[in-house]
PDB file of N, CA and C in Angstrom:
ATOM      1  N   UNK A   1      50.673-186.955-196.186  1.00  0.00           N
ATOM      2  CA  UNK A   1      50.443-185.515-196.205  1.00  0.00           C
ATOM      3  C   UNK A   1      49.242-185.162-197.076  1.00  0.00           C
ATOM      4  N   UNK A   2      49.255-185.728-198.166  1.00  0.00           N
ATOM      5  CA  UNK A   2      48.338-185.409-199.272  1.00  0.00           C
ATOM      6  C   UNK A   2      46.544-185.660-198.460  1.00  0.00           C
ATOM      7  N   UNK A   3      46.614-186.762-197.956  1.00  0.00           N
ATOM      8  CA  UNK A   3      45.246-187.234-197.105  1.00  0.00           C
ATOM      9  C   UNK A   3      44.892-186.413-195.989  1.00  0.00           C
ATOM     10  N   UNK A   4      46.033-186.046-195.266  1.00  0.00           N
ATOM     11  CA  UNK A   4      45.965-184.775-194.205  1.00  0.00           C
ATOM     12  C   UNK A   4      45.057-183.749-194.802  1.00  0.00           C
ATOM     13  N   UNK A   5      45.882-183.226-196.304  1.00  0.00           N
ATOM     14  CA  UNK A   5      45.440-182.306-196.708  1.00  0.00           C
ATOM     15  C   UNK A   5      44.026-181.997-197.288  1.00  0.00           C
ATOM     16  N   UNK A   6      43.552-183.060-197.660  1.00  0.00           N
ATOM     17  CA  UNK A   6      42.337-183.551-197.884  1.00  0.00           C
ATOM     18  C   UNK A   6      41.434-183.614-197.086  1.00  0.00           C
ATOM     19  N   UNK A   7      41.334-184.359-196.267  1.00  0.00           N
ATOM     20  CA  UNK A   7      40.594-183.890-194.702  1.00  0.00           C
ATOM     21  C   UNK A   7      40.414-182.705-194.479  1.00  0.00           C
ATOM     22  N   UNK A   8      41.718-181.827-194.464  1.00  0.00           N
ATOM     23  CA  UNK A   8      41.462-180.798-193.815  1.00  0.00           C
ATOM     24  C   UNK A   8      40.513-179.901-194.627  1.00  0.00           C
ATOM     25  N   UNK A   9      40.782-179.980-196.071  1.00  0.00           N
ATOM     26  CA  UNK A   9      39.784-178.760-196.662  1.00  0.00           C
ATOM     27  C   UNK A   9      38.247-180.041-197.147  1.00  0.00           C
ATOM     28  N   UNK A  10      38.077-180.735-196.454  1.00  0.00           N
ATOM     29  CA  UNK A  10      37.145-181.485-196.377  1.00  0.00           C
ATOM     30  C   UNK A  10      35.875-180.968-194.929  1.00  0.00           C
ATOM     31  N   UNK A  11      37.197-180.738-194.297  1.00  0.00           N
ATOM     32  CA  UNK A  11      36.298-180.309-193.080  1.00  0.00           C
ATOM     33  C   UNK A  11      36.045-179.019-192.901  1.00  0.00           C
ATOM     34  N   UNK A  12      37.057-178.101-194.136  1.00  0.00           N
ATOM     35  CA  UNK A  12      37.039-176.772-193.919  1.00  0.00           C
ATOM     36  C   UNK A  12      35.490-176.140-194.533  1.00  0.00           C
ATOM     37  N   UNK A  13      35.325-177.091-195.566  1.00  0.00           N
ATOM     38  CA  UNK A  13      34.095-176.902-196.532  1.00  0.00           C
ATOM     39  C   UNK A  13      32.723-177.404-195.711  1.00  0.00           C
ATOM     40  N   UNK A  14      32.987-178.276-195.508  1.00  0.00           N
ATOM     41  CA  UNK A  14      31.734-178.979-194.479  1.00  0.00           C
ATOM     42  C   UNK A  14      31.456-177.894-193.931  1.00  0.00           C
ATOM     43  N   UNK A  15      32.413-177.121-192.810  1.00  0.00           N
ATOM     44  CA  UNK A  15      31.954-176.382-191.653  1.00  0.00           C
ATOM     45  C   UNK A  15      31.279-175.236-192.638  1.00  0.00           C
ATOM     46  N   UNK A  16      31.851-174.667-193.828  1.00  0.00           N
ATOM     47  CA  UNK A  16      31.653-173.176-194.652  1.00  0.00           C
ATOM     48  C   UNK A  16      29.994-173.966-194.987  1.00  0.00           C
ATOM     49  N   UNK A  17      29.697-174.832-195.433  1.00  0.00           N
ATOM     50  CA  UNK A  17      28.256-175.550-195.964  1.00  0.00           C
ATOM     51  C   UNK A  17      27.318-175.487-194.691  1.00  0.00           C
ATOM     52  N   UNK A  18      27.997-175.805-193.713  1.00  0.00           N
ATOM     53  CA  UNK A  18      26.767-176.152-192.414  1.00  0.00           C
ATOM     54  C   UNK A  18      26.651-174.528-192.068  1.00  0.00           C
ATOM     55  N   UNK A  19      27.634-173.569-191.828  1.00  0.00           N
ATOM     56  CA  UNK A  19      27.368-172.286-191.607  1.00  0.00           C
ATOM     57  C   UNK A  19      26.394-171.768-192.772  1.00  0.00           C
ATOM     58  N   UNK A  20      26.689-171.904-193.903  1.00  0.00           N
ATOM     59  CA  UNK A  20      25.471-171.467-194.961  1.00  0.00           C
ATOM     60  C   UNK A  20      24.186-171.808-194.688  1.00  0.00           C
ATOM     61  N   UNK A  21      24.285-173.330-194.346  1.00  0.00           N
ATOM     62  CA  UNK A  21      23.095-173.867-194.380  1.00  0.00           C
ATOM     63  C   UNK A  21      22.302-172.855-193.249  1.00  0.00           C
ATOM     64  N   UNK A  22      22.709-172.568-191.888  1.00  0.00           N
ATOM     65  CA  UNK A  22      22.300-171.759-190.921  1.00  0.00           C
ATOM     66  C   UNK A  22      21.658-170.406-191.030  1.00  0.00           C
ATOM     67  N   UNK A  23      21.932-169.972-192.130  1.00  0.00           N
ATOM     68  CA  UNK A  23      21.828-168.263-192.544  1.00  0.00           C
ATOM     69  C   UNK A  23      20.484-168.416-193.501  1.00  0.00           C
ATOM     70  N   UNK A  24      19.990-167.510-193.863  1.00  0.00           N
ATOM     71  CA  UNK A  24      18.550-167.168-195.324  1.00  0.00           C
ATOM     72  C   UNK A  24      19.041-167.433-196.206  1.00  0.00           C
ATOM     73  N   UNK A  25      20.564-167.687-196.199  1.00  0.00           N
ATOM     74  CA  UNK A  25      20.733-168.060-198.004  1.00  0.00           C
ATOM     75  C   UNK A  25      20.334-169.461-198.146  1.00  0.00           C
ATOM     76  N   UNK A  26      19.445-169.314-199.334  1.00  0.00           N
ATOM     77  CA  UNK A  26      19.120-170.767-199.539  1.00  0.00           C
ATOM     78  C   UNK A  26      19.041-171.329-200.813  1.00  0.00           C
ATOM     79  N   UNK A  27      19.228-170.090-202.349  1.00  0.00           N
ATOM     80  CA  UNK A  27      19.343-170.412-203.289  1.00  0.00           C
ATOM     81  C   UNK A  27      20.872-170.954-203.485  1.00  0.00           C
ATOM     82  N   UNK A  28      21.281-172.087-204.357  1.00  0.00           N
ATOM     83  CA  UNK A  28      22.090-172.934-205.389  1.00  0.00           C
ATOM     84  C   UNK A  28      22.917-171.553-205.671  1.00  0.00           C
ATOM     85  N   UNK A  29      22.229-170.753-206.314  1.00  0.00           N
ATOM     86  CA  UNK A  29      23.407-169.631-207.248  1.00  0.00           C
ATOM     87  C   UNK A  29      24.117-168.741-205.669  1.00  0.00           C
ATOM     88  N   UNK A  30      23.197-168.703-204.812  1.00  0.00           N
ATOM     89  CA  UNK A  30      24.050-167.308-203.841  1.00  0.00           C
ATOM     90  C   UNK A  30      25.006-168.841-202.744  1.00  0.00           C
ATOM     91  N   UNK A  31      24.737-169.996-202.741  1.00  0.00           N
ATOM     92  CA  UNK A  31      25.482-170.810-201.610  1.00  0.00           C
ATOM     93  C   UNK A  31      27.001-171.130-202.773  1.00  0.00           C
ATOM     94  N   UNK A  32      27.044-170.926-204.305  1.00  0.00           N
ATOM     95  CA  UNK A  32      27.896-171.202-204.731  1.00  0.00           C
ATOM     96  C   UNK A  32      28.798-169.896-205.040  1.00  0.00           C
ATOM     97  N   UNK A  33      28.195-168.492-205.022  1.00  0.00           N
ATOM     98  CA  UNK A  33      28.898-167.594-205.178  1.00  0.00           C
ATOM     99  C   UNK A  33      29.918-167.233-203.894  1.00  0.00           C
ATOM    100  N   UNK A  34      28.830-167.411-202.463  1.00  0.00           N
ATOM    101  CA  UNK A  34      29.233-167.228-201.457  1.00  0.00           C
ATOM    102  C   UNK A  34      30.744-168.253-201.604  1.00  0.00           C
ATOM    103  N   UNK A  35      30.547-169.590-201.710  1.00  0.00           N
ATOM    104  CA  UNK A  35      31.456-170.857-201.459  1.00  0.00           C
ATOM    105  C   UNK A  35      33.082-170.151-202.705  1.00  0.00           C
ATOM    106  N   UNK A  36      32.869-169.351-203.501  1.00  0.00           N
ATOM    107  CA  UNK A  36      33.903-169.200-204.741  1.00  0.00           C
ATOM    108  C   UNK A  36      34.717-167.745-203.990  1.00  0.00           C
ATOM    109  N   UNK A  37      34.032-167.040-202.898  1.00  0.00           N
ATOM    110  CA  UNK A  37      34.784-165.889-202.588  1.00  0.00           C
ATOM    111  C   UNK A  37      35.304-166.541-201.818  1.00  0.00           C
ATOM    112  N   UNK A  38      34.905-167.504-200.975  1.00  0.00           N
ATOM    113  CA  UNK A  38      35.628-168.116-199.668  1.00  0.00           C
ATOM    114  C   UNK A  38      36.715-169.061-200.526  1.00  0.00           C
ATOM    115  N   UNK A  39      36.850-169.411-201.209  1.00  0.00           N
ATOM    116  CA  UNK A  39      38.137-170.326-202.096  1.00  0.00           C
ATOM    117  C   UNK A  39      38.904-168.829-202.571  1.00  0.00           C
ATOM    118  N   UNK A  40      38.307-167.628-203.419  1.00  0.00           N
ATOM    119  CA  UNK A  40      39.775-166.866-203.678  1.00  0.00           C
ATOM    120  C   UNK A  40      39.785-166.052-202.437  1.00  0.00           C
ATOM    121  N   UNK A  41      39.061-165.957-201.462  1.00  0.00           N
ATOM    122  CA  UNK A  41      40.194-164.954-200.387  1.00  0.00           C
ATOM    123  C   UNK A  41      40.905-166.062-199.675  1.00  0.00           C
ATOM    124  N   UNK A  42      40.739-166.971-199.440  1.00  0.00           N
ATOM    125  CA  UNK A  42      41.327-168.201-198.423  1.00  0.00           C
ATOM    126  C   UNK A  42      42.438-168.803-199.593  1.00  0.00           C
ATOM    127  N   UNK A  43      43.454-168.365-199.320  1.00  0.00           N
ATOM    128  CA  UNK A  43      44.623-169.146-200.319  1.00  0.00           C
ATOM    129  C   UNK A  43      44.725-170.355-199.566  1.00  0.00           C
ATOM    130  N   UNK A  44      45.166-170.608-198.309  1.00  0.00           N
ATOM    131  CA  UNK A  44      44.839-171.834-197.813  1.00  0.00           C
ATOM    132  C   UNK A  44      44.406-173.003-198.041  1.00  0.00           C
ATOM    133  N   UNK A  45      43.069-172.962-198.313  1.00  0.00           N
ATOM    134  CA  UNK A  45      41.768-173.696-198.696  1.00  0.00           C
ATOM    135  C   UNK A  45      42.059-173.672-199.901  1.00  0.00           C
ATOM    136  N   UNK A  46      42.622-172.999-200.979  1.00  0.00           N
ATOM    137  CA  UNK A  46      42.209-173.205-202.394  1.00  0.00           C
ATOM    138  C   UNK A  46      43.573-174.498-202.155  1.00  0.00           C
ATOM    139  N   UNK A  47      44.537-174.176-201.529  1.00  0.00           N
ATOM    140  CA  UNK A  47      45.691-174.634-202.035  1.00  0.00           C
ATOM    141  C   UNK A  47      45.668-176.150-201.987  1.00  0.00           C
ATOM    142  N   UNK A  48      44.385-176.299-200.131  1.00  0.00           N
ATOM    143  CA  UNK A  48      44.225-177.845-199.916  1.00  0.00           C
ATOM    144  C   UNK A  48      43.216-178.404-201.294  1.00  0.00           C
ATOM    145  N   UNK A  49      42.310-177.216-202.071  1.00  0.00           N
ATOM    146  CA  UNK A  49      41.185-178.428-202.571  1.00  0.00           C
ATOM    147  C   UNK A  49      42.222-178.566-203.992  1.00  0.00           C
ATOM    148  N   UNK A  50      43.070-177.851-204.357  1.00  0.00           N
ATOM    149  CA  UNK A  50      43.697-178.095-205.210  1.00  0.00           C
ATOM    150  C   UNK A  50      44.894-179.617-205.030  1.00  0.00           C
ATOM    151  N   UNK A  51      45.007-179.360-204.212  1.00  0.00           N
ATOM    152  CA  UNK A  51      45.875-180.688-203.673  1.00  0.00           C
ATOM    153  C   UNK A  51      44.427-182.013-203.560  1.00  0.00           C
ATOM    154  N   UNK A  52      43.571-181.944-203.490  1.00  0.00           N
ATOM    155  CA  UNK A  52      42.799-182.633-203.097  1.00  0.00           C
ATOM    156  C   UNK A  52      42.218-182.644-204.739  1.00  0.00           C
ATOM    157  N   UNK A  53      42.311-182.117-205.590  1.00  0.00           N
ATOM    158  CA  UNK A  53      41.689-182.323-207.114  1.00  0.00           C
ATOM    159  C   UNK A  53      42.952-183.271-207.812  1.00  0.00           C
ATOM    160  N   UNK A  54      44.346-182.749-207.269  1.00  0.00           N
ATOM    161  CA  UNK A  54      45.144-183.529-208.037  1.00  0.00           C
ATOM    162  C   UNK A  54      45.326-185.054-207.143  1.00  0.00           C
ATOM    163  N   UNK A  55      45.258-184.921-206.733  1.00  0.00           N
ATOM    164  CA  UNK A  55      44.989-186.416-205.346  1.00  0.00           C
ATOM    165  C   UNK A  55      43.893-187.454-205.995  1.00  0.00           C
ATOM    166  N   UNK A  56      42.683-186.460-205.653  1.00  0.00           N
ATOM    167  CA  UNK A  56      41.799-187.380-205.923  1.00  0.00           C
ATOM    168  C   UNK A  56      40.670-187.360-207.458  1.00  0.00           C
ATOM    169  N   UNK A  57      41.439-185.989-208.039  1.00  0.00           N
ATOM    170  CA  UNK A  57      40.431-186.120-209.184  1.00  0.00           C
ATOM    171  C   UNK A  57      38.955-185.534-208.515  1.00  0.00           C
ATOM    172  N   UNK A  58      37.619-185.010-209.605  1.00  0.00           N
ATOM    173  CA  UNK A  58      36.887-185.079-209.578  1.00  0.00           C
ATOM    174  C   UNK A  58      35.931-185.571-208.226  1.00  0.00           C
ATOM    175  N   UNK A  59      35.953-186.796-208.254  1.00  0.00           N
ATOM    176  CA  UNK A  59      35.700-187.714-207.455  1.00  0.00           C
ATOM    177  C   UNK A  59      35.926-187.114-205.637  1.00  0.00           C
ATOM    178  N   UNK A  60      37.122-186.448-205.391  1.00  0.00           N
ATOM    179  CA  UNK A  60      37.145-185.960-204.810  1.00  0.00           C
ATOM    180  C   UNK A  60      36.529-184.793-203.801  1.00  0.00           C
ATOM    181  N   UNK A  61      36.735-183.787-205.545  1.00  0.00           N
ATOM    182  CA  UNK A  61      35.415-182.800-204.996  1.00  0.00           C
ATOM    183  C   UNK A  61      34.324-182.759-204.241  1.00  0.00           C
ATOM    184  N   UNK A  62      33.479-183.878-205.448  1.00  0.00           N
ATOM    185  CA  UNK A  62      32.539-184.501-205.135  1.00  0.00           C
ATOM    186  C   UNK A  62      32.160-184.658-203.884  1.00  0.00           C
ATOM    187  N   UNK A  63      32.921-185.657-203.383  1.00  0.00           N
ATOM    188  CA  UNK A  63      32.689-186.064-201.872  1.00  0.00           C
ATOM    189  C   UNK A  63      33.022-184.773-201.081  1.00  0.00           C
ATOM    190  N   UNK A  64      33.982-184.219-200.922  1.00  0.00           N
ATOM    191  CA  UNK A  64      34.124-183.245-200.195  1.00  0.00           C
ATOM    192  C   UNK A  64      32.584-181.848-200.103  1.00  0.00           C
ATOM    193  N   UNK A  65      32.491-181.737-201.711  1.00  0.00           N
ATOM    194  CA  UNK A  65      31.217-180.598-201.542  1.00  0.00           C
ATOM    195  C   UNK A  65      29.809-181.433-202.030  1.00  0.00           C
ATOM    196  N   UNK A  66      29.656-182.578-201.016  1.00  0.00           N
ATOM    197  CA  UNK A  66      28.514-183.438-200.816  1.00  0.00           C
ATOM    198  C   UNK A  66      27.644-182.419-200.047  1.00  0.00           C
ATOM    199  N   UNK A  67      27.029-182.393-199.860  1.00  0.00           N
ATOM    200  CA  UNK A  67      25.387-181.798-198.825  1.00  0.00           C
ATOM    201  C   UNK A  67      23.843-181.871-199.359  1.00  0.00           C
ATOM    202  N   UNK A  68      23.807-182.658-198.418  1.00  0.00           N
ATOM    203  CA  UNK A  68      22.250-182.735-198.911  1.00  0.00           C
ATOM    204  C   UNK A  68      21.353-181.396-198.944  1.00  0.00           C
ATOM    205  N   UNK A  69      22.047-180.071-198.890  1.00  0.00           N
ATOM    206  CA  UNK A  69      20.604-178.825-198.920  1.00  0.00           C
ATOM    207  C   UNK A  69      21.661-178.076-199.969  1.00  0.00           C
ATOM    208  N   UNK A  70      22.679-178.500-200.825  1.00  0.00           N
ATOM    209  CA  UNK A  70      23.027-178.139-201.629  1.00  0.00           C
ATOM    210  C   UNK A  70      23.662-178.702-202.428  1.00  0.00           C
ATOM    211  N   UNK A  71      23.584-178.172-203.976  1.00  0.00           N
ATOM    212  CA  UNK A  71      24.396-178.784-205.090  1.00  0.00           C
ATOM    213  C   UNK A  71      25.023-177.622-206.000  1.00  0.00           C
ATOM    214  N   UNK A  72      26.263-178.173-205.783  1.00  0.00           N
ATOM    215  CA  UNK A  72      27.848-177.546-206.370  1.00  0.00           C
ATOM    216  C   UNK A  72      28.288-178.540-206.907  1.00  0.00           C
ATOM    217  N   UNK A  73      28.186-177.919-208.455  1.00  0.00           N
ATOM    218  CA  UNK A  73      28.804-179.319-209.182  1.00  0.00           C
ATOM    219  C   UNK A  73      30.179-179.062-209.368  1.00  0.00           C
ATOM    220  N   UNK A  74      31.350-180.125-209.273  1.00  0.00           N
ATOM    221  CA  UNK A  74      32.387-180.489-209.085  1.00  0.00           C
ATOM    222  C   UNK A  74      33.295-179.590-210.144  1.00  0.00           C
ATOM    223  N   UNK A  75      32.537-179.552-211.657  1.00  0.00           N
ATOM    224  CA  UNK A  75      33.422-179.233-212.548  1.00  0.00           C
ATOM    225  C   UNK A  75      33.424-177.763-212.398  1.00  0.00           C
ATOM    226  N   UNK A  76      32.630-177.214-211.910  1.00  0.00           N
ATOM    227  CA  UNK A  76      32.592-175.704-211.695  1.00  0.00           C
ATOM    228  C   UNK A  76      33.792-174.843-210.460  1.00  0.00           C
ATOM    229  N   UNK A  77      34.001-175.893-209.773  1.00  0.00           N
ATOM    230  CA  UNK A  77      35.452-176.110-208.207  1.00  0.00           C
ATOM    231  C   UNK A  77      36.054-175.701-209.206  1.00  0.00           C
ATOM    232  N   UNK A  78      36.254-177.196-209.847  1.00  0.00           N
ATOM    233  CA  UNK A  78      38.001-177.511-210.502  1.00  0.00           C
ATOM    234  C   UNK A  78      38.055-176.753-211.783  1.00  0.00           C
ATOM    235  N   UNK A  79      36.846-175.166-211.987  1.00  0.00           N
ATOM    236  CA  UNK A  79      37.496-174.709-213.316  1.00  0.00           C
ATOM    237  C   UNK A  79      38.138-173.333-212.102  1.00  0.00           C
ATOM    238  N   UNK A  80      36.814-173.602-210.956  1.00  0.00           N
ATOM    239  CA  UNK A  80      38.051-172.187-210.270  1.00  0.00           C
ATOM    240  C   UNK A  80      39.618-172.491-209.707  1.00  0.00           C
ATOM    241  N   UNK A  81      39.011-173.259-209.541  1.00  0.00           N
ATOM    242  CA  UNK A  81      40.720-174.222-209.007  1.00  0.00           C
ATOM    243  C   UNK A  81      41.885-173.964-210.098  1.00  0.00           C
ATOM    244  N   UNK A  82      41.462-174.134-211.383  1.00  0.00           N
ATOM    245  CA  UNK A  82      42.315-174.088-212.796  1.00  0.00           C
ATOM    246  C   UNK A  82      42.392-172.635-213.524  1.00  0.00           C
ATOM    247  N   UNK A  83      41.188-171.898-212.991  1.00  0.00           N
ATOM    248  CA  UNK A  83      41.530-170.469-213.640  1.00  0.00           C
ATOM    249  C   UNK A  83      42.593-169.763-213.281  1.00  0.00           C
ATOM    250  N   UNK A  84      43.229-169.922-212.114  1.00  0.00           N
ATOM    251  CA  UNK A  84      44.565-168.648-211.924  1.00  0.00           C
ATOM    252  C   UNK A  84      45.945-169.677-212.082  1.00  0.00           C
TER     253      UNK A  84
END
């Protein structure tokens, strides 16, 4: 279940990154503000990357919010992940 769950907000993020990538946003600060409203309105998604931080740690993140036309560093997820 836990790997299910992982995947899934693996692929949920991918798709939210490749749609960004598509649009004028192209600064670091507006692809990570955009990426932090889509984690608190989507309880869903927070609930998989949270399952996916205690799963896999860090490391996890990581891989999941990989993209080469952007960088979201990991510890900044897992403090929104940990703030509520």
């Amino acid at each position: 279940m836990k790997k299910k769950n992982l995947a899934e907000a693996a692929a949920e993020i991918q798709q939210l990154l490749y749609q960004l990538s598509q649009t004028s946003i192209t600064t670091n600060e507006t692809i990570t503000e955009a990426i932090y409203q889509e984690i608190k309105c989507n309880p869903t998604l927070k609930s998989r990357l949270q399952g996916a931080l205690k799963a896999g740690g860090l490391e996890a993140l990581k891989a999941i919010f990989n993209h080469p036309l952007f960088s979201i560093p990991a510890e900044t997820i897992k403090g929104w992940l940990e703030a509520e």
